[in-house]
PDB file of N, CA and C in Angstrom:
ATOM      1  N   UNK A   1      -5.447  -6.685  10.771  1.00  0.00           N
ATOM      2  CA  UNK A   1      -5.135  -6.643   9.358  1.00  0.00           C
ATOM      3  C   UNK A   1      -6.113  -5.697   8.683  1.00  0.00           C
ATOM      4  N   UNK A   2      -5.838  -4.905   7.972  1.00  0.00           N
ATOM      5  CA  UNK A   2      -6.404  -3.922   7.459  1.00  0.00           C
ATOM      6  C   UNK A   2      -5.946  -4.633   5.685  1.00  0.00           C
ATOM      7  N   UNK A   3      -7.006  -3.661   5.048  1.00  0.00           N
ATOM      8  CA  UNK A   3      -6.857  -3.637   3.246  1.00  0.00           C
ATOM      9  C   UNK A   3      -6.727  -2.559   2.405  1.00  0.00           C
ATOM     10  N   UNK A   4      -5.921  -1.970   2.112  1.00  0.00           N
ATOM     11  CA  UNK A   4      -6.260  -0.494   1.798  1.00  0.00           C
ATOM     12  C   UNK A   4      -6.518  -0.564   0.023  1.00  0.00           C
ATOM     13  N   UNK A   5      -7.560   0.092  -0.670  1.00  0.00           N
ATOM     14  CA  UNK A   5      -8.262  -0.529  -1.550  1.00  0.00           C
ATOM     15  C   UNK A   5      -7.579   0.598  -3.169  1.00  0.00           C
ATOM     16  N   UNK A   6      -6.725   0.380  -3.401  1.00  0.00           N
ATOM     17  CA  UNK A   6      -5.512   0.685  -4.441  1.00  0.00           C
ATOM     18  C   UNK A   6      -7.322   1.393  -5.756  1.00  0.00           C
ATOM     19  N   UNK A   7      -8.228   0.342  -5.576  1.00  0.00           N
ATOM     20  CA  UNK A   7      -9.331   0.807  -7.188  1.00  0.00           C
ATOM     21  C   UNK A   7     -10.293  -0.128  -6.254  1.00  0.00           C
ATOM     22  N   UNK A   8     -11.603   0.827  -6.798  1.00  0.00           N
ATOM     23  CA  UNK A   8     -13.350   1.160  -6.338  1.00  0.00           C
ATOM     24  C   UNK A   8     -13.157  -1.061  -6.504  1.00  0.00           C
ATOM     25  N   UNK A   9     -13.806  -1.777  -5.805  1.00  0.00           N
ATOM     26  CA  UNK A   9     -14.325  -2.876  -5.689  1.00  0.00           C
ATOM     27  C   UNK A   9     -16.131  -2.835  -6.004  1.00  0.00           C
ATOM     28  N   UNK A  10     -16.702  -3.388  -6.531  1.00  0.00           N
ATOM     29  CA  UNK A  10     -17.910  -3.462  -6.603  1.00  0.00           C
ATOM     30  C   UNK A  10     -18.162  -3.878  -5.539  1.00  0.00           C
ATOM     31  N   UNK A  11     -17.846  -4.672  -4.250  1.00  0.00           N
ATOM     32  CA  UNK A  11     -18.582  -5.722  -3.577  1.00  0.00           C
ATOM     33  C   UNK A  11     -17.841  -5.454  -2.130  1.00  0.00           C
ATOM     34  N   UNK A  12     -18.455  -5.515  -1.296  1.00  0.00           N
ATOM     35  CA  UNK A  12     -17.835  -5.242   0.085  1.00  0.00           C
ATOM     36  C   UNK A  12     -18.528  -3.896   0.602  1.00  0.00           C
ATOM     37  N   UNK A  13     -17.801  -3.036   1.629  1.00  0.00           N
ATOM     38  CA  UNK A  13     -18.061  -1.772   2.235  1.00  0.00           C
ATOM     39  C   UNK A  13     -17.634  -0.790   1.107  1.00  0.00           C
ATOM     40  N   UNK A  14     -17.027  -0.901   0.277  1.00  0.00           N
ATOM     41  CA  UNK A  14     -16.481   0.005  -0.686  1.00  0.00           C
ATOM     42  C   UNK A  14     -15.681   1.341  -0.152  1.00  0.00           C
ATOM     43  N   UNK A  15     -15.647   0.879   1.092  1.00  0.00           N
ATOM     44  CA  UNK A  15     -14.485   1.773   1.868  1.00  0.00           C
ATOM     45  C   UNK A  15     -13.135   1.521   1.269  1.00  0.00           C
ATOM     46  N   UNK A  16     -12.011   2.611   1.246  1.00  0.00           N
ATOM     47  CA  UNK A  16     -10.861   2.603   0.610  1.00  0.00           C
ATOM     48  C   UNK A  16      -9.793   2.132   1.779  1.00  0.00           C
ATOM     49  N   UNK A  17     -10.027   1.527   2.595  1.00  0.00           N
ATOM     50  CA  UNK A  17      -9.513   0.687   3.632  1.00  0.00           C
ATOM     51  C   UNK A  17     -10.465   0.024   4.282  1.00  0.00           C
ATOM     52  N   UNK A  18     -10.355  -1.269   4.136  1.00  0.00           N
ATOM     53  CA  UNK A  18     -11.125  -2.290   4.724  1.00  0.00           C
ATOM     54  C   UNK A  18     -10.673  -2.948   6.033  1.00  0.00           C
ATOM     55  N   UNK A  19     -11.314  -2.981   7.325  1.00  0.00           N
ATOM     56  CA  UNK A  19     -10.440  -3.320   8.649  1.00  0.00           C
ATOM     57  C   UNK A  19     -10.037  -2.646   9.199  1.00  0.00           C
ATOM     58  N   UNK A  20     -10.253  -1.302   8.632  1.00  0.00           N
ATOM     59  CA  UNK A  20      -9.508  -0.297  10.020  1.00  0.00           C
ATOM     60  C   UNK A  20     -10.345  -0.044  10.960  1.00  0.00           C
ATOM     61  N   UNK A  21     -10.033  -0.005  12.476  1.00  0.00           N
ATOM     62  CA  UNK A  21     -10.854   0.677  13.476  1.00  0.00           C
ATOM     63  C   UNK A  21     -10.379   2.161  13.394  1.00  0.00           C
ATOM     64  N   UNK A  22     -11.027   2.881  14.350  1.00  0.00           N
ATOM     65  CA  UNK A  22     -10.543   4.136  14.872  1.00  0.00           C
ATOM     66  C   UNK A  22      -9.278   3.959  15.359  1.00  0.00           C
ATOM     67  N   UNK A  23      -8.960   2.731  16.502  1.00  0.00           N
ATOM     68  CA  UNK A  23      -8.204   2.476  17.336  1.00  0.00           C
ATOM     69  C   UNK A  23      -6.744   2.298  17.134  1.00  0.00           C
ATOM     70  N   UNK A  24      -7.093   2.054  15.420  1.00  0.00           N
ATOM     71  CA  UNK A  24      -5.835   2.088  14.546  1.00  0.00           C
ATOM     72  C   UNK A  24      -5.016   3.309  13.985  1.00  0.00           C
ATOM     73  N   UNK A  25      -6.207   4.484  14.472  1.00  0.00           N
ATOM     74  CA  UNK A  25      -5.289   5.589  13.877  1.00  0.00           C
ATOM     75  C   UNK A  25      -3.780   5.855  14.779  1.00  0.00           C
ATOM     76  N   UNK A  26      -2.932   6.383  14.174  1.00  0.00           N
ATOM     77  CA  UNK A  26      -1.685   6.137  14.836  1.00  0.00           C
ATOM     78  C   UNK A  26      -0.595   5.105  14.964  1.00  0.00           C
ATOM     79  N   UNK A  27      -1.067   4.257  14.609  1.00  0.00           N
ATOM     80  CA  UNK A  27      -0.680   2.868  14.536  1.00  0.00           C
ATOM     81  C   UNK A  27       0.296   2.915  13.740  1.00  0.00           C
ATOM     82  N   UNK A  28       1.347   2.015  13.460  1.00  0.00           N
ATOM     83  CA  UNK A  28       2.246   1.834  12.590  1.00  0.00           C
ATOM     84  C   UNK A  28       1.917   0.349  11.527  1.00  0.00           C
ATOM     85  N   UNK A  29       2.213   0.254  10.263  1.00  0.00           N
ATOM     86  CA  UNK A  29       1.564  -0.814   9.545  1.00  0.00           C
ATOM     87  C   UNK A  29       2.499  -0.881   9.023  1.00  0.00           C
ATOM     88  N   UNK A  30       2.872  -2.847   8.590  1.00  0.00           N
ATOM     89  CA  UNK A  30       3.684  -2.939   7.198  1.00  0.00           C
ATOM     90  C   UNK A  30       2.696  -3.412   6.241  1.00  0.00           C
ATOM     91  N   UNK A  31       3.393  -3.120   5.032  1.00  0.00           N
ATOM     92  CA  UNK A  31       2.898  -3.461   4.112  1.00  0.00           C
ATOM     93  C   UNK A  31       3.261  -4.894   3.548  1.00  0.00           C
ATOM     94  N   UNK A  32       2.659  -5.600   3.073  1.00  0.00           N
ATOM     95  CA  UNK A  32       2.793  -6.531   2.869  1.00  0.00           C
ATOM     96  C   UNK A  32       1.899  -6.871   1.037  1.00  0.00           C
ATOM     97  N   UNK A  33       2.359  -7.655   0.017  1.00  0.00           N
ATOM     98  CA  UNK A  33       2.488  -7.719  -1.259  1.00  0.00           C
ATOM     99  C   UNK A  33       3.397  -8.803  -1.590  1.00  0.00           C
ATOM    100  N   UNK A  34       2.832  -9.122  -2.796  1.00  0.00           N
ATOM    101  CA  UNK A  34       3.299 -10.600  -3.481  1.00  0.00           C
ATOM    102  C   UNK A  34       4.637 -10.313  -4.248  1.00  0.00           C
ATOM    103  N   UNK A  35       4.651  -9.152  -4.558  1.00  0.00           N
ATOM    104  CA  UNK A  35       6.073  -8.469  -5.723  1.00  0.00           C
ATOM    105  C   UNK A  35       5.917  -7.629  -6.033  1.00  0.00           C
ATOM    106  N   UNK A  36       6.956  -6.806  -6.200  1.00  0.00           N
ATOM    107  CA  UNK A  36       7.270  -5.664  -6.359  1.00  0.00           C
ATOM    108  C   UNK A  36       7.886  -5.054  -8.150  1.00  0.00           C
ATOM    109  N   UNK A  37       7.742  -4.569  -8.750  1.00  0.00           N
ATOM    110  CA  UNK A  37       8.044  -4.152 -10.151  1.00  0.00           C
ATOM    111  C   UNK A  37       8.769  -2.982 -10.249  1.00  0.00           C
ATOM    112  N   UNK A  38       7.568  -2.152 -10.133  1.00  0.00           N
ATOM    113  CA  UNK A  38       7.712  -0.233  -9.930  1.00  0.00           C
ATOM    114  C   UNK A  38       7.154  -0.257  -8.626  1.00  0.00           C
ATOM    115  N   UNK A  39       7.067   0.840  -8.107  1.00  0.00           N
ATOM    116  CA  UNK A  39       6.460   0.699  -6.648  1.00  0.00           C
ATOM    117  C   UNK A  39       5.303   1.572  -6.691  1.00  0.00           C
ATOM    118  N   UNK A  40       4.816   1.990  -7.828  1.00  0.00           N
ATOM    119  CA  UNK A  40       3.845   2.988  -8.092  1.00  0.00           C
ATOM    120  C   UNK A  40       2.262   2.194  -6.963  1.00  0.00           C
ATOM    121  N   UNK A  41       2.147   1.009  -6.987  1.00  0.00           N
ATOM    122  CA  UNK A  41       1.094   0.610  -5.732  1.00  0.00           C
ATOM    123  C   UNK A  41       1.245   0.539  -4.753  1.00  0.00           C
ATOM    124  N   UNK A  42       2.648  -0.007  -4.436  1.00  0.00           N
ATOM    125  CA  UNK A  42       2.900   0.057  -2.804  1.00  0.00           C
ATOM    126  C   UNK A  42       2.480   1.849  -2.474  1.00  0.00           C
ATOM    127  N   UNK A  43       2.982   2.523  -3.762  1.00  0.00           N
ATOM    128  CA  UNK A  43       3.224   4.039  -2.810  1.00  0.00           C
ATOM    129  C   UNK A  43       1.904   4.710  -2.637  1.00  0.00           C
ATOM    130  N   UNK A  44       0.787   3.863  -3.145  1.00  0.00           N
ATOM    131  CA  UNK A  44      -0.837   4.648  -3.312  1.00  0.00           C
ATOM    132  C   UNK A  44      -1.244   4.151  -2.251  1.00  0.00           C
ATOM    133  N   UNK A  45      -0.504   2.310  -1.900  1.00  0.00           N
ATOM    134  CA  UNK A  45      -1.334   1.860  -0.879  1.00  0.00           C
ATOM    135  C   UNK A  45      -0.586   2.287   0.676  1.00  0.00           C
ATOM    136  N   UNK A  46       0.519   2.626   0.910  1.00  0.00           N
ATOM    137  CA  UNK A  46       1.330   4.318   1.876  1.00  0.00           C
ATOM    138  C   UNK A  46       0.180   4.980   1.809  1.00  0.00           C
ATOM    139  N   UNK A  47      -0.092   5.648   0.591  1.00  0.00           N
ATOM    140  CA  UNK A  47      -0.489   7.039   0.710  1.00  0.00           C
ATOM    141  C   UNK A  47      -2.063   7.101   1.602  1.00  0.00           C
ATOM    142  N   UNK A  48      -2.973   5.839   1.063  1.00  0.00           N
ATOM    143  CA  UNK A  48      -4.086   5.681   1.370  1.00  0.00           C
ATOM    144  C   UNK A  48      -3.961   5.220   2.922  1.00  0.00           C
ATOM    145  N   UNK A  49      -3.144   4.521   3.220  1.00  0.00           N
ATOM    146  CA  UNK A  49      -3.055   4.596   4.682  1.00  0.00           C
ATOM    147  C   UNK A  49      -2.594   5.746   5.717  1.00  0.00           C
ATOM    148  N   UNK A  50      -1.308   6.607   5.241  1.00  0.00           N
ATOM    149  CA  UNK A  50      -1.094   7.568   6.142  1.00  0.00           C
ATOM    150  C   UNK A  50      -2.485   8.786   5.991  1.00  0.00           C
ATOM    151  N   UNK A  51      -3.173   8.567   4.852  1.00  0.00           N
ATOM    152  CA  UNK A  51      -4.333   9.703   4.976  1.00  0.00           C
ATOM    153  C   UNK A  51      -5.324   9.401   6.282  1.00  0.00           C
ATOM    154  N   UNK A  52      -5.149   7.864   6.537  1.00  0.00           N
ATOM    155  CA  UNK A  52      -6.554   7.981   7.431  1.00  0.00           C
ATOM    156  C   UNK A  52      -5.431   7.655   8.841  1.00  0.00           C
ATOM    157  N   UNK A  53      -4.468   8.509   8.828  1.00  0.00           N
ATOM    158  CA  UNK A  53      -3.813   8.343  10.205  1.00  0.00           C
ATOM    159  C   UNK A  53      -2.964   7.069  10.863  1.00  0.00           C
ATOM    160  N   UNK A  54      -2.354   6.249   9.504  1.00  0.00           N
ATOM    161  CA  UNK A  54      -1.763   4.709   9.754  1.00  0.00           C
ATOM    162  C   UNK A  54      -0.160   5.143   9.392  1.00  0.00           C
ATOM    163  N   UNK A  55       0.787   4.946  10.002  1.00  0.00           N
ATOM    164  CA  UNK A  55       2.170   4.984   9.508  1.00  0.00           C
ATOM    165  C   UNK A  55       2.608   4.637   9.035  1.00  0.00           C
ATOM    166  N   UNK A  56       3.392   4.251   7.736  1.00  0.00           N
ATOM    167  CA  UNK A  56       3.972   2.844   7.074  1.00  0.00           C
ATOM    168  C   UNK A  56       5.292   3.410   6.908  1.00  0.00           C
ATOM    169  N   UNK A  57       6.292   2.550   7.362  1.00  0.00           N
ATOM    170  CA  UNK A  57       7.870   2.953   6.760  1.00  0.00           C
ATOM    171  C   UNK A  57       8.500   1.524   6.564  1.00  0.00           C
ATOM    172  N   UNK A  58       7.625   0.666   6.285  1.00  0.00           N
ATOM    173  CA  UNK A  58       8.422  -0.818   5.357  1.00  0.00           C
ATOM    174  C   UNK A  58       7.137  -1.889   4.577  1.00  0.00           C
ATOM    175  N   UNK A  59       7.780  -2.184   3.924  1.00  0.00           N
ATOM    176  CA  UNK A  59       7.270  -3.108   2.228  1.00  0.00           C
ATOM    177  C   UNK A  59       7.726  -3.849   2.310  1.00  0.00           C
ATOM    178  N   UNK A  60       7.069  -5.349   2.454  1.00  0.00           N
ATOM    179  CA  UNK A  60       7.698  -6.590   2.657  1.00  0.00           C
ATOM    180  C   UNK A  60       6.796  -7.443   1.539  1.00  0.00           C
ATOM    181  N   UNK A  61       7.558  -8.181   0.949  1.00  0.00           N
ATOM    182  CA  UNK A  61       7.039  -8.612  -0.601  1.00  0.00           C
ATOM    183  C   UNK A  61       7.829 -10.239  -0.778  1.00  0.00           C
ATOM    184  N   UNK A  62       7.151 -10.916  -1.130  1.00  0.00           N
ATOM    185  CA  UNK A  62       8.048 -12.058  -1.455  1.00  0.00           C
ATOM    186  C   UNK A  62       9.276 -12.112  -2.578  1.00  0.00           C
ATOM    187  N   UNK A  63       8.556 -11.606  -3.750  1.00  0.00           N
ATOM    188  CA  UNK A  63       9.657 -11.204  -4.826  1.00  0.00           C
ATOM    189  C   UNK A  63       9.440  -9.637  -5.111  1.00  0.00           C
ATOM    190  N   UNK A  64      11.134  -9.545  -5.456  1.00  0.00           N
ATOM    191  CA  UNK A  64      11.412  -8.590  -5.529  1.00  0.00           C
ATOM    192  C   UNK A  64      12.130  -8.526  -7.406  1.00  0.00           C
ATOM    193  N   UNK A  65      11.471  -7.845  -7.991  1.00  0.00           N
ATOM    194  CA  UNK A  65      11.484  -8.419  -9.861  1.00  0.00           C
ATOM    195  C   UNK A  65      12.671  -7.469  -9.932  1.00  0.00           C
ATOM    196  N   UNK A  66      13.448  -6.214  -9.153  1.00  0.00           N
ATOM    197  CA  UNK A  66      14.485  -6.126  -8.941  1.00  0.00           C
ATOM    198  C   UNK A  66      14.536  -4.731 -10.744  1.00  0.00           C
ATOM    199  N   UNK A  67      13.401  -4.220 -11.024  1.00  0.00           N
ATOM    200  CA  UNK A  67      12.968  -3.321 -11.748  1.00  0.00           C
ATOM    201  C   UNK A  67      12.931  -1.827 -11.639  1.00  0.00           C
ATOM    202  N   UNK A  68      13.525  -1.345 -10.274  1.00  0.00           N
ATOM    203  CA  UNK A  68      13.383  -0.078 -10.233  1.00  0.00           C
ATOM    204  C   UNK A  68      12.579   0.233  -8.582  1.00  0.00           C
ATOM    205  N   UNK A  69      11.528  -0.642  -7.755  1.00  0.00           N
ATOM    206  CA  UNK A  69      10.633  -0.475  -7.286  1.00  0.00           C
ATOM    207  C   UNK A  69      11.147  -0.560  -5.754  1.00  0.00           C
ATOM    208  N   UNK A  70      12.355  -1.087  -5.839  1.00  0.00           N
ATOM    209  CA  UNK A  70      12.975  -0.672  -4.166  1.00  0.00           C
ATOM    210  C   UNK A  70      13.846   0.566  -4.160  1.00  0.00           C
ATOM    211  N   UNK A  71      13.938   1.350  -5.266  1.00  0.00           N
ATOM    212  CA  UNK A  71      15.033   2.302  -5.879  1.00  0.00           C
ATOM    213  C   UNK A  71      13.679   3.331  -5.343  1.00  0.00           C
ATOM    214  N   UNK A  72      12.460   3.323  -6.319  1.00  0.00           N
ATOM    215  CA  UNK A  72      11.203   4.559  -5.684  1.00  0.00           C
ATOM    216  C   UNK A  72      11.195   4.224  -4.403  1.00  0.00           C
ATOM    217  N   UNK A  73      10.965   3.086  -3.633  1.00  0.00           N
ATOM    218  CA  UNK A  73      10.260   2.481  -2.352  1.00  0.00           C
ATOM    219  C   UNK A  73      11.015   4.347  -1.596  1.00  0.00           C
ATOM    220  N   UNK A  74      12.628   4.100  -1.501  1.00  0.00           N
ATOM    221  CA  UNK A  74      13.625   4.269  -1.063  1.00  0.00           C
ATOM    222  C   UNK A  74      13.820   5.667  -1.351  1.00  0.00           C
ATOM    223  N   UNK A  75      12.909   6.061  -2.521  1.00  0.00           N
ATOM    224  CA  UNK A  75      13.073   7.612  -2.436  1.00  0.00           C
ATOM    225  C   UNK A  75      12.200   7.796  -1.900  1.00  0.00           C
ATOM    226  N   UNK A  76      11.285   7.306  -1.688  1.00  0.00           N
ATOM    227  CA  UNK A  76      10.268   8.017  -0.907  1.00  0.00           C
ATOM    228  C   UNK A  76       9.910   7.711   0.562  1.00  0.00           C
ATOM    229  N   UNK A  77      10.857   7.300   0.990  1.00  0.00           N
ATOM    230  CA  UNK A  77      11.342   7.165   2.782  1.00  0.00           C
ATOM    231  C   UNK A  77      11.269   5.953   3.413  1.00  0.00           C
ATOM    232  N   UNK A  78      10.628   4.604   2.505  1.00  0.00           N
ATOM    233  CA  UNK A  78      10.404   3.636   2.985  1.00  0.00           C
ATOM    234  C   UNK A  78      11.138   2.468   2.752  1.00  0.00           C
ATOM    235  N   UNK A  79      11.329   1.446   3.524  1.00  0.00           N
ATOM    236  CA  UNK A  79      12.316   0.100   3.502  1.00  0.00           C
ATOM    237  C   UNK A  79      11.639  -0.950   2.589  1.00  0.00           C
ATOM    238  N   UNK A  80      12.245  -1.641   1.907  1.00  0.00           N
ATOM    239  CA  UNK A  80      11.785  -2.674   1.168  1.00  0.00           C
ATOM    240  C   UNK A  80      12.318  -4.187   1.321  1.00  0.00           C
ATOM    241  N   UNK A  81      11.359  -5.275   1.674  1.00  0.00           N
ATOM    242  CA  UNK A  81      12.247  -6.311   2.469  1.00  0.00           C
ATOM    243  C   UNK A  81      11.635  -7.511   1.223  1.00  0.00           C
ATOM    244  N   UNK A  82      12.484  -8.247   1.004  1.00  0.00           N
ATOM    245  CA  UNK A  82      11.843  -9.255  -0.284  1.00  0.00           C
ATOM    246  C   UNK A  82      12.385 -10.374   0.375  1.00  0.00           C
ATOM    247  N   UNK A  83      11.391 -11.441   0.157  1.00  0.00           N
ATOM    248  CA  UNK A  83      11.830 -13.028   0.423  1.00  0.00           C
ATOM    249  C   UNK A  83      13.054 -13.542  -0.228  1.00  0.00           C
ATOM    250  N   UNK A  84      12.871 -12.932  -1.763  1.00  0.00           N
ATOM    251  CA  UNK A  84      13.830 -13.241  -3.036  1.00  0.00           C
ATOM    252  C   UNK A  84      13.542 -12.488  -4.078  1.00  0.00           C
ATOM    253  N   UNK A  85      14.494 -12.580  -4.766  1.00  0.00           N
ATOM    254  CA  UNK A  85      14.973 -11.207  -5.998  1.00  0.00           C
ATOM    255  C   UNK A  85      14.683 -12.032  -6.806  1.00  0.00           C
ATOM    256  N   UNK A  86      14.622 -12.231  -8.246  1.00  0.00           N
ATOM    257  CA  UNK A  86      14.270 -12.655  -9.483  1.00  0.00           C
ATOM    258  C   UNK A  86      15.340 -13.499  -9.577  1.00  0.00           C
ATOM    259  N   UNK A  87      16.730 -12.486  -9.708  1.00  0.00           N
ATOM    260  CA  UNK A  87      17.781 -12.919  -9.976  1.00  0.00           C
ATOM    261  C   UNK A  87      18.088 -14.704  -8.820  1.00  0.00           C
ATOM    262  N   UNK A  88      17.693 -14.639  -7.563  1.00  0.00           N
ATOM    263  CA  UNK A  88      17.727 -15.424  -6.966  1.00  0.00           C
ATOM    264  C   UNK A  88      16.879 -16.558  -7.398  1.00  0.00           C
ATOM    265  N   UNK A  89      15.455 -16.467  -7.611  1.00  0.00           N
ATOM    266  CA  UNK A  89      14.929 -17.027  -8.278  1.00  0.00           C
ATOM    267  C   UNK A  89      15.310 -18.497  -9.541  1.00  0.00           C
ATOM    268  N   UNK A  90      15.975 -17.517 -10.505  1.00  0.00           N
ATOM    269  CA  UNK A  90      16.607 -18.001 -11.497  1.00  0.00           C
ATOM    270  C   UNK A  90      17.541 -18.627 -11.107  1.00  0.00           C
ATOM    271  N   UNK A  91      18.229 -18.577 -10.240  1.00  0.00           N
ATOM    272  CA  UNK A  91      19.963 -19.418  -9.523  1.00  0.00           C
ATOM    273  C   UNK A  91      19.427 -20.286  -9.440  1.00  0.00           C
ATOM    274  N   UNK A  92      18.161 -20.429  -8.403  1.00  0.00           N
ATOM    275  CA  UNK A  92      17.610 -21.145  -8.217  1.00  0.00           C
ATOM    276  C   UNK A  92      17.163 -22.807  -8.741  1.00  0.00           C
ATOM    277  N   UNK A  93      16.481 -22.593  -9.853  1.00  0.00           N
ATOM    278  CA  UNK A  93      15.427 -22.706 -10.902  1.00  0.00           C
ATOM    279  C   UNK A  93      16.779 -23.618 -11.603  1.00  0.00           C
ATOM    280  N   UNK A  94      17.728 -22.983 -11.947  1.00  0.00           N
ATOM    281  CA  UNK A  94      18.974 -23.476 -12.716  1.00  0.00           C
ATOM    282  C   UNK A  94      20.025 -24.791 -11.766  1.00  0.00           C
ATOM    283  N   UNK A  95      20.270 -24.259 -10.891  1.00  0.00           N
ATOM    284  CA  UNK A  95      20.991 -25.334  -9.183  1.00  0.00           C
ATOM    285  C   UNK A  95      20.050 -26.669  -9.717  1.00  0.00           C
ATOM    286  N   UNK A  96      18.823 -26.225  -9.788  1.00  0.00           N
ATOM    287  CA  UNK A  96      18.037 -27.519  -9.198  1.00  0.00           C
ATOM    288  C   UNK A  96      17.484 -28.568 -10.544  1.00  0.00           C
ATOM    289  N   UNK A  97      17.660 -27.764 -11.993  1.00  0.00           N
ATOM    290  CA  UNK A  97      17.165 -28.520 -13.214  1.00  0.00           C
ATOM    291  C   UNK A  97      15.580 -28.552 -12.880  1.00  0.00           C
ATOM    292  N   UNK A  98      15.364 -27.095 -12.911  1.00  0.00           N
ATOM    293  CA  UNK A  98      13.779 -26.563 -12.942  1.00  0.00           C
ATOM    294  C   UNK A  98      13.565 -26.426 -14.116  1.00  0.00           C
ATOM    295  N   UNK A  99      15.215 -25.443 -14.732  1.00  0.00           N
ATOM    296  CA  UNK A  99      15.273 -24.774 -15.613  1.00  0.00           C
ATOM    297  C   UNK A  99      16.681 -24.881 -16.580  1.00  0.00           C
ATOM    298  N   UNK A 100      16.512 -25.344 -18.001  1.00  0.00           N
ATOM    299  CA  UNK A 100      17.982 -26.097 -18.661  1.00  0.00           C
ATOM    300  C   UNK A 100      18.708 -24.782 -18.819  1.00  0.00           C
ATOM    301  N   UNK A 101      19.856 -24.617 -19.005  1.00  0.00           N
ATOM    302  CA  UNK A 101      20.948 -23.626 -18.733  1.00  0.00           C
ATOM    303  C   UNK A 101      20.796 -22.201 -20.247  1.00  0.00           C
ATOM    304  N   UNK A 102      20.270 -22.926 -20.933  1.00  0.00           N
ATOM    305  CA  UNK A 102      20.018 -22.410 -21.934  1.00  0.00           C
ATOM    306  C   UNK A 102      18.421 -21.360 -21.840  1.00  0.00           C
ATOM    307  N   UNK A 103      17.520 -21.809 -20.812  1.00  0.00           N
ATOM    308  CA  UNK A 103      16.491 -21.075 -20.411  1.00  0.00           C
ATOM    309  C   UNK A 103      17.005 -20.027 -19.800  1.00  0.00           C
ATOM    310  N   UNK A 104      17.679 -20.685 -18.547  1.00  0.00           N
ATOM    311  CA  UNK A 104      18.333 -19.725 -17.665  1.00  0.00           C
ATOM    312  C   UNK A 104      19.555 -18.076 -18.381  1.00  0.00           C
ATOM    313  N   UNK A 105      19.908 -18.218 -19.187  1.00  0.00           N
ATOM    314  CA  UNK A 105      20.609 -17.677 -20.329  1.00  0.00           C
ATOM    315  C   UNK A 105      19.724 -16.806 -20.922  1.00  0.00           C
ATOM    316  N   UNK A 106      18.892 -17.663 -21.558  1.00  0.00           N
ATOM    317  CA  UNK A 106      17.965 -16.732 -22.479  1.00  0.00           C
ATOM    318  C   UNK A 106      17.082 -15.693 -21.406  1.00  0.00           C
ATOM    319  N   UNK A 107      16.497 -16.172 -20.808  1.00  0.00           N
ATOM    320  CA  UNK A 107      15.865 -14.967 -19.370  1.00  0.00           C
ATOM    321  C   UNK A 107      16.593 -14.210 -18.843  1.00  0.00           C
ATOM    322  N   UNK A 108      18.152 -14.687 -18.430  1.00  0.00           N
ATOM    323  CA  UNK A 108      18.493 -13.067 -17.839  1.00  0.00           C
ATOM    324  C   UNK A 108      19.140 -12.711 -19.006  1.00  0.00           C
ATOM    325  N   UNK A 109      19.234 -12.588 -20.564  1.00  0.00           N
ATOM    326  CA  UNK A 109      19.383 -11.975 -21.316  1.00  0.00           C
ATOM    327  C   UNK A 109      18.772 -10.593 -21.382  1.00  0.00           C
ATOM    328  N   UNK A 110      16.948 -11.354 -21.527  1.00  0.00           N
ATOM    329  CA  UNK A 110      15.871 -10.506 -21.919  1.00  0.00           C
ATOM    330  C   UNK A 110      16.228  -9.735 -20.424  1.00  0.00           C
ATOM    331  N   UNK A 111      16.265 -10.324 -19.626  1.00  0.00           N
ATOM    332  CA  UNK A 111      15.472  -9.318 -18.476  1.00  0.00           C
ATOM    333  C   UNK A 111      16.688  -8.064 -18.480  1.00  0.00           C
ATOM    334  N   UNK A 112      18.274  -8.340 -18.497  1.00  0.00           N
ATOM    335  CA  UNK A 112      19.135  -7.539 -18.867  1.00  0.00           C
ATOM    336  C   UNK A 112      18.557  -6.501 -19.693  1.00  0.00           C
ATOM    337  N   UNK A 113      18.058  -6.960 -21.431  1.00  0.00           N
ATOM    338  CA  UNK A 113      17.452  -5.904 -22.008  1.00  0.00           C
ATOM    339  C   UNK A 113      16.187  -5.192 -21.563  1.00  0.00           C
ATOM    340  N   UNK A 114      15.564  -5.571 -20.878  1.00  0.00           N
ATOM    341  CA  UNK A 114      14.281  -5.018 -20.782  1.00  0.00           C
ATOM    342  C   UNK A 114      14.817  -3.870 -19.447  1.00  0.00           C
ATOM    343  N   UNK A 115      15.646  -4.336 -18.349  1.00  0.00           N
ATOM    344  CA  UNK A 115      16.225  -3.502 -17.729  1.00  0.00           C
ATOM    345  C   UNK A 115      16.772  -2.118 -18.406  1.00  0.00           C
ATOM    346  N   UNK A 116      17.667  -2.504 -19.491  1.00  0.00           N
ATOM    347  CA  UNK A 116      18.415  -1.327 -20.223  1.00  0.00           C
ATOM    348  C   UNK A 116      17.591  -0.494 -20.882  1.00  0.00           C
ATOM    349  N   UNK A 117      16.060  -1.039 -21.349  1.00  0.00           N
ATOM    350  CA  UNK A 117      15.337   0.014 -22.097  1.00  0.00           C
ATOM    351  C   UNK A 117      14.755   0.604 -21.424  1.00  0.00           C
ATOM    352  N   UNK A 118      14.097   0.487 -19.748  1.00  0.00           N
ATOM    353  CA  UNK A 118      13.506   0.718 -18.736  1.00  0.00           C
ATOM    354  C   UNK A 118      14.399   1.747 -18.324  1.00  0.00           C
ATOM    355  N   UNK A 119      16.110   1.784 -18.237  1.00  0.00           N
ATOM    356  CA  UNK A 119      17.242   2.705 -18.379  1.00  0.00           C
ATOM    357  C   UNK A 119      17.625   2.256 -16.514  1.00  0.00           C
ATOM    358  N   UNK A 120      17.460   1.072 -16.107  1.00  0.00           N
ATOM    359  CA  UNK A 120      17.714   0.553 -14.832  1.00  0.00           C
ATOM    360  C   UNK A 120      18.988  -0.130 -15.049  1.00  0.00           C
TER     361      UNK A 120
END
C-alpha cells in the first residue's frame, strides 16, 4: 500500500508518496478513495504516481456523488468503479424510512439543480 500525498503534510517523511519501494516501480496500482465529485484528485493522485514509475488505469471509490468525476476519470483513460451512486444511496435511505419521502424529494430536487448549474 502506498500514499501518494495530493498537499505538503507537516508530519511524516514528507515524501509525495508514502510506501513506495523501488520494487514498485512498474507496478500497476488502483486507486482507491471514499468519493468521488470532480475527479480533479483522483487525477493529481494518477499523476503523482505514474511520475515515480506506478501505473494506474482504475478508481475505485465507495460513492460515487455522480457530479461529473467518472465523465473526467474517463477522459482521461481511466475506469471508475463505485460501491454506490448517490442516487442509489437515496433509494436507499427512502425503501428503508431513513429518510420521509418528502426529504427524499427535496434532495434530488436540489441535487437535480445543482447538477444543471454545474451544466451536468
Amino acid at each position: 500500500m502506498v500514499t501518494p500525498r495530493t498537499d505538503a503534510k507537516g508530519h511524516g517523511t514528507g515524501a509525495k508518496i508514502d510506501g513506495l519501494l523501488d520494487s514498485d516501480k512498474g507496478k500497476t496500482a488502483v486507486l482507491i478513495d471514499d468519493l468521488v465529485t470532480r475527479a480533479d484528485s483522483k487525477l493529481e493522485a494518477a499523476e503523482i504516481l505514474t511520475s515515480q514509475g506506478v501505473t494506474v488505469k482504475d478508481i475505485v471509490v465507495l460513492i460515487d456523488r455522480k457530479q461529473g468525476g467518472k465523465e473526467q476519470l474517463a477522459a482521461a483513460g481511466f475506469d471508475l468503479h463505485s460501491a454506490l451512486t448517490m442516487e442509489q444511496m437515496l433509494d436507499l435511505y427512502a425503501r428503508t424510512g431513513k429518510i420521509s419521502q418528502a426529504v427524499y424529494q427535496d434532495t434530488n430536487a436540489r441535487l437535480e439543480a445543482l447538477n444543471k448549474f454545474l451544466g451536468l
